[in-house]
Protein backbone atom coordinates (compact mmCIF):
# COMPACT_ATOMS: atom_id res chain seq x y z
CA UNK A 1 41.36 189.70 -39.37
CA UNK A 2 43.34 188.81 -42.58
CA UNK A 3 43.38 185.44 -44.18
CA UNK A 4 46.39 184.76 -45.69
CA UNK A 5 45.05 182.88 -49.33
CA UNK A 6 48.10 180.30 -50.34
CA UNK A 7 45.75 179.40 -53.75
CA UNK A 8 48.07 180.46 -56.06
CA UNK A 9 51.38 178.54 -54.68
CA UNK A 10 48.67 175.10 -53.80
CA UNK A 11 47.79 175.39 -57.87
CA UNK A 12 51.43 175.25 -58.56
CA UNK A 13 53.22 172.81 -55.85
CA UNK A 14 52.79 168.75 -55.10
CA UNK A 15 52.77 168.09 -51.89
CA UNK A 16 53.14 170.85 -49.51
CA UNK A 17 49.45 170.89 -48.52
CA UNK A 18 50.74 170.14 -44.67
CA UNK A 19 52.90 173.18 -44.92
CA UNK A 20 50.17 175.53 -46.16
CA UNK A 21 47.99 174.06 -43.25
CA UNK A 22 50.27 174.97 -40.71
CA UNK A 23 50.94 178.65 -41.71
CA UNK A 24 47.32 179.36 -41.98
CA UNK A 25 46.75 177.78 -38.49
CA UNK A 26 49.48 179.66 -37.15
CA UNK A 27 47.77 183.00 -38.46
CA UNK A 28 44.65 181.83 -36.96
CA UNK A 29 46.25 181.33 -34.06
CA UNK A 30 48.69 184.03 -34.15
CA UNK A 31 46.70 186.10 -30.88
CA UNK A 32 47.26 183.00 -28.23
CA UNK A 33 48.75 182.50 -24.90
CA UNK A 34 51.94 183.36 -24.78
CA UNK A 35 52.46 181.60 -21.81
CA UNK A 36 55.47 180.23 -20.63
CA UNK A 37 57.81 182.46 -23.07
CA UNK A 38 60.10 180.30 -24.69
CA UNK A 39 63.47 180.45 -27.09
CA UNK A 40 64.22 178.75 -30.11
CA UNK A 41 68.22 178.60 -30.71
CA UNK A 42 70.20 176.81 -33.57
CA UNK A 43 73.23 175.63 -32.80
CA UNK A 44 74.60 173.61 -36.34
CA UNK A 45 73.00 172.71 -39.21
CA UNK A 46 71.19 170.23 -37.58
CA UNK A 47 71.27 170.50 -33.85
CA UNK A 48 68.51 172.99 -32.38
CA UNK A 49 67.48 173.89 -28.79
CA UNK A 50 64.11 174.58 -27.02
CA UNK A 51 64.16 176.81 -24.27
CA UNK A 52 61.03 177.22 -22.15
CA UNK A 53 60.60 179.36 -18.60
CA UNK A 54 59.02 177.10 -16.41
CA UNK A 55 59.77 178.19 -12.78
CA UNK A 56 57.96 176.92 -10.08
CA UNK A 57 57.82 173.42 -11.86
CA UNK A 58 59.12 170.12 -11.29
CA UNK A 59 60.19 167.47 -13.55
CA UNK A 60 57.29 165.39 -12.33
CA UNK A 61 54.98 168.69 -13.29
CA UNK A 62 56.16 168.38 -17.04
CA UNK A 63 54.89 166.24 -19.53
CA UNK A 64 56.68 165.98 -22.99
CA UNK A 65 55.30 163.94 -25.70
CA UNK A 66 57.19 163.46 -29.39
CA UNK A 67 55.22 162.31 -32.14
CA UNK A 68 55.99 162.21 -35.75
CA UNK A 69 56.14 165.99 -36.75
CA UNK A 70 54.44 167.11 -33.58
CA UNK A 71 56.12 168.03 -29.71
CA UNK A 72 53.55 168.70 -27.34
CA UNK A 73 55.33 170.14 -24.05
CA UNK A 74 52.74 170.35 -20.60
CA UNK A 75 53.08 171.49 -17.15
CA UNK A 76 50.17 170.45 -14.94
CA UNK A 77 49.92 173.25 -12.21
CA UNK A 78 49.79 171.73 -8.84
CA UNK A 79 48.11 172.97 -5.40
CA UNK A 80 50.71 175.05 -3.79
CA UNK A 81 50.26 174.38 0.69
CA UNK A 82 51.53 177.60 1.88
CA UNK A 83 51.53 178.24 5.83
CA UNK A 84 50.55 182.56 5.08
CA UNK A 85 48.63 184.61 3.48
CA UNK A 86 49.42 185.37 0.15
CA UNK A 87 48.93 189.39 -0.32
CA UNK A 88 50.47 188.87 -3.95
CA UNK A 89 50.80 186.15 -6.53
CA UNK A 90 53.09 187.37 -9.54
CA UNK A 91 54.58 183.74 -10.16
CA UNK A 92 52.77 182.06 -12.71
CA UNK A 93 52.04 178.67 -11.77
CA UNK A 94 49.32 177.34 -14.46
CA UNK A 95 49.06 174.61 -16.34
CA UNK A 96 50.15 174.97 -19.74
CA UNK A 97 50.35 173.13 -23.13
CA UNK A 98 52.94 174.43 -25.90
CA UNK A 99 53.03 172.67 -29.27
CA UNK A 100 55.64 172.58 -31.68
CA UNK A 101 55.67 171.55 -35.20
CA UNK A 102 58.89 169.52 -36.13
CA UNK A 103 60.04 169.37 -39.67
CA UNK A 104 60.32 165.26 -40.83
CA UNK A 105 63.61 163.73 -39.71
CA UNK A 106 63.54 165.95 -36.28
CA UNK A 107 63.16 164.17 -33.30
CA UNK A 108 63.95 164.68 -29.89
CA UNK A 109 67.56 164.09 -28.14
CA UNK A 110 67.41 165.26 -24.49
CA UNK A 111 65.48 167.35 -22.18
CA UNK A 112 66.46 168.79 -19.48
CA UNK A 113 65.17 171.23 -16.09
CA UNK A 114 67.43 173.09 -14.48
CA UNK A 115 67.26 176.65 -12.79
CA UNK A 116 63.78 177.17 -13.93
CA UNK A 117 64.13 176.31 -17.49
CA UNK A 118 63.05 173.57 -19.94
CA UNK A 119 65.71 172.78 -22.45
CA UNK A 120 65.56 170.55 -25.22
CA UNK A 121 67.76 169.56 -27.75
CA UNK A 122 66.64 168.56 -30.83
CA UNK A 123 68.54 166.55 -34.09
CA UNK A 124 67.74 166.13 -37.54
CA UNK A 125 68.87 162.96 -39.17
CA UNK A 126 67.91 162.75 -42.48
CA UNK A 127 68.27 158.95 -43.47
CA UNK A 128 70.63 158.32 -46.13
CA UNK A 129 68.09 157.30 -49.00
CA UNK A 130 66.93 160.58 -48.53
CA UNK A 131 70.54 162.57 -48.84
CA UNK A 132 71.26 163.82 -52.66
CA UNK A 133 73.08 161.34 -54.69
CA UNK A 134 74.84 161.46 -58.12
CA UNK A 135 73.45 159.45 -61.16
CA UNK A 136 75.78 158.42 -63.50
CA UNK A 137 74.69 158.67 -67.60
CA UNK A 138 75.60 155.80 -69.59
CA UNK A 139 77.54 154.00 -66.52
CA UNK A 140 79.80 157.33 -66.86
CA UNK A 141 80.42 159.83 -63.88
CA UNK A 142 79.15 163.69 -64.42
CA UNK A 143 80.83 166.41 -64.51
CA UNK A 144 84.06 166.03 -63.22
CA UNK A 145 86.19 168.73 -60.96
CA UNK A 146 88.48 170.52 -64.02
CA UNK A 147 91.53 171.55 -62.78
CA UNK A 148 91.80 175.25 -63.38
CA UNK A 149 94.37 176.69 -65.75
CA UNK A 150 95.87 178.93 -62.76
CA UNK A 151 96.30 175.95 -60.85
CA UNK A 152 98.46 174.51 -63.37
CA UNK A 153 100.87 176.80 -63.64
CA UNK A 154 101.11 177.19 -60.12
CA UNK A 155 101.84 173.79 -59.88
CA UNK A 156 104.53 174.10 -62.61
CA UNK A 157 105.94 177.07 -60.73
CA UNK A 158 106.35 175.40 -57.83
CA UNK A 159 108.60 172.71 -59.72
């Protein structure tokens, strides 16, 4: 198996060491259970959407935990009391654990079950200290919008 070496970008970057931890542990990783299949969906810049297959659950089954950077999703598998024989079991019903790392400012909206699916919608909100800002030089504003010498003349057309 190939390790992926990040050495030259950790010489070279401040403070991504958490990011270069993850993508190695997710190449470590990368042959695990894929079970229950799940979707990932963006829907806005900052509105996103997990999707996980979880029939045979209930909402008591599930157990979803949201800590900072971290979403750990579980289903507990409970004793099915069936009256037959079963001949064939091709419904999964195991307990699971799914993890999902968050980026900072994510954190969980809603979740949902409904027709054998997990949903759950996910925000960013990225506090406004964080958000760019402009500095003014000298107490002056920068770099004003210059109206363009087209739109002058369109403007004195239209006169």
């Amino acid at each position: 198996m190939s390790r992926l070496d990040f050495t030259p970008y950790r010489r070279s970057t401040v403070g991504f060491d958490r990011l270069f931890d993850l993508l190695e542990s997710q190449a470590r990783n990368n042959g695990g259970d894929n079970y229950p299949p799940f979707n990932i969906e963006r829907s806005g810049a900052d509105n996103y959407r997990i999707t996980l297959a979880v029939a045979g659950f209930r909402p008591q089954d599930i157990d979803i935990t949201a800590q900072q950077n971290l979403l750990i999703i579980q289903g507990r598998k409970r004793e099915e009391v069936g009256t037959g024989e079963l001949l064939h079991v091709g419904i999964a019903n195991r307990g699971f654990e799914r993890r999902f790392e968050l980026a900072d400012y994510v954190r969980v909206e809603n979740a949902d079950l409904a027709d054998g699916l997990l949903t759950i919608d996910l925000v960013r909100e990225v506090p406004d200290a964080m958000k760019p800002k402009k500095i003014a030089v000298n107490g002056q504003p920068t770099l004003k919008a210059v109206p363009s010498v087209e739109a002058d003349t369109d403007s004195a057309d239209a006169a």
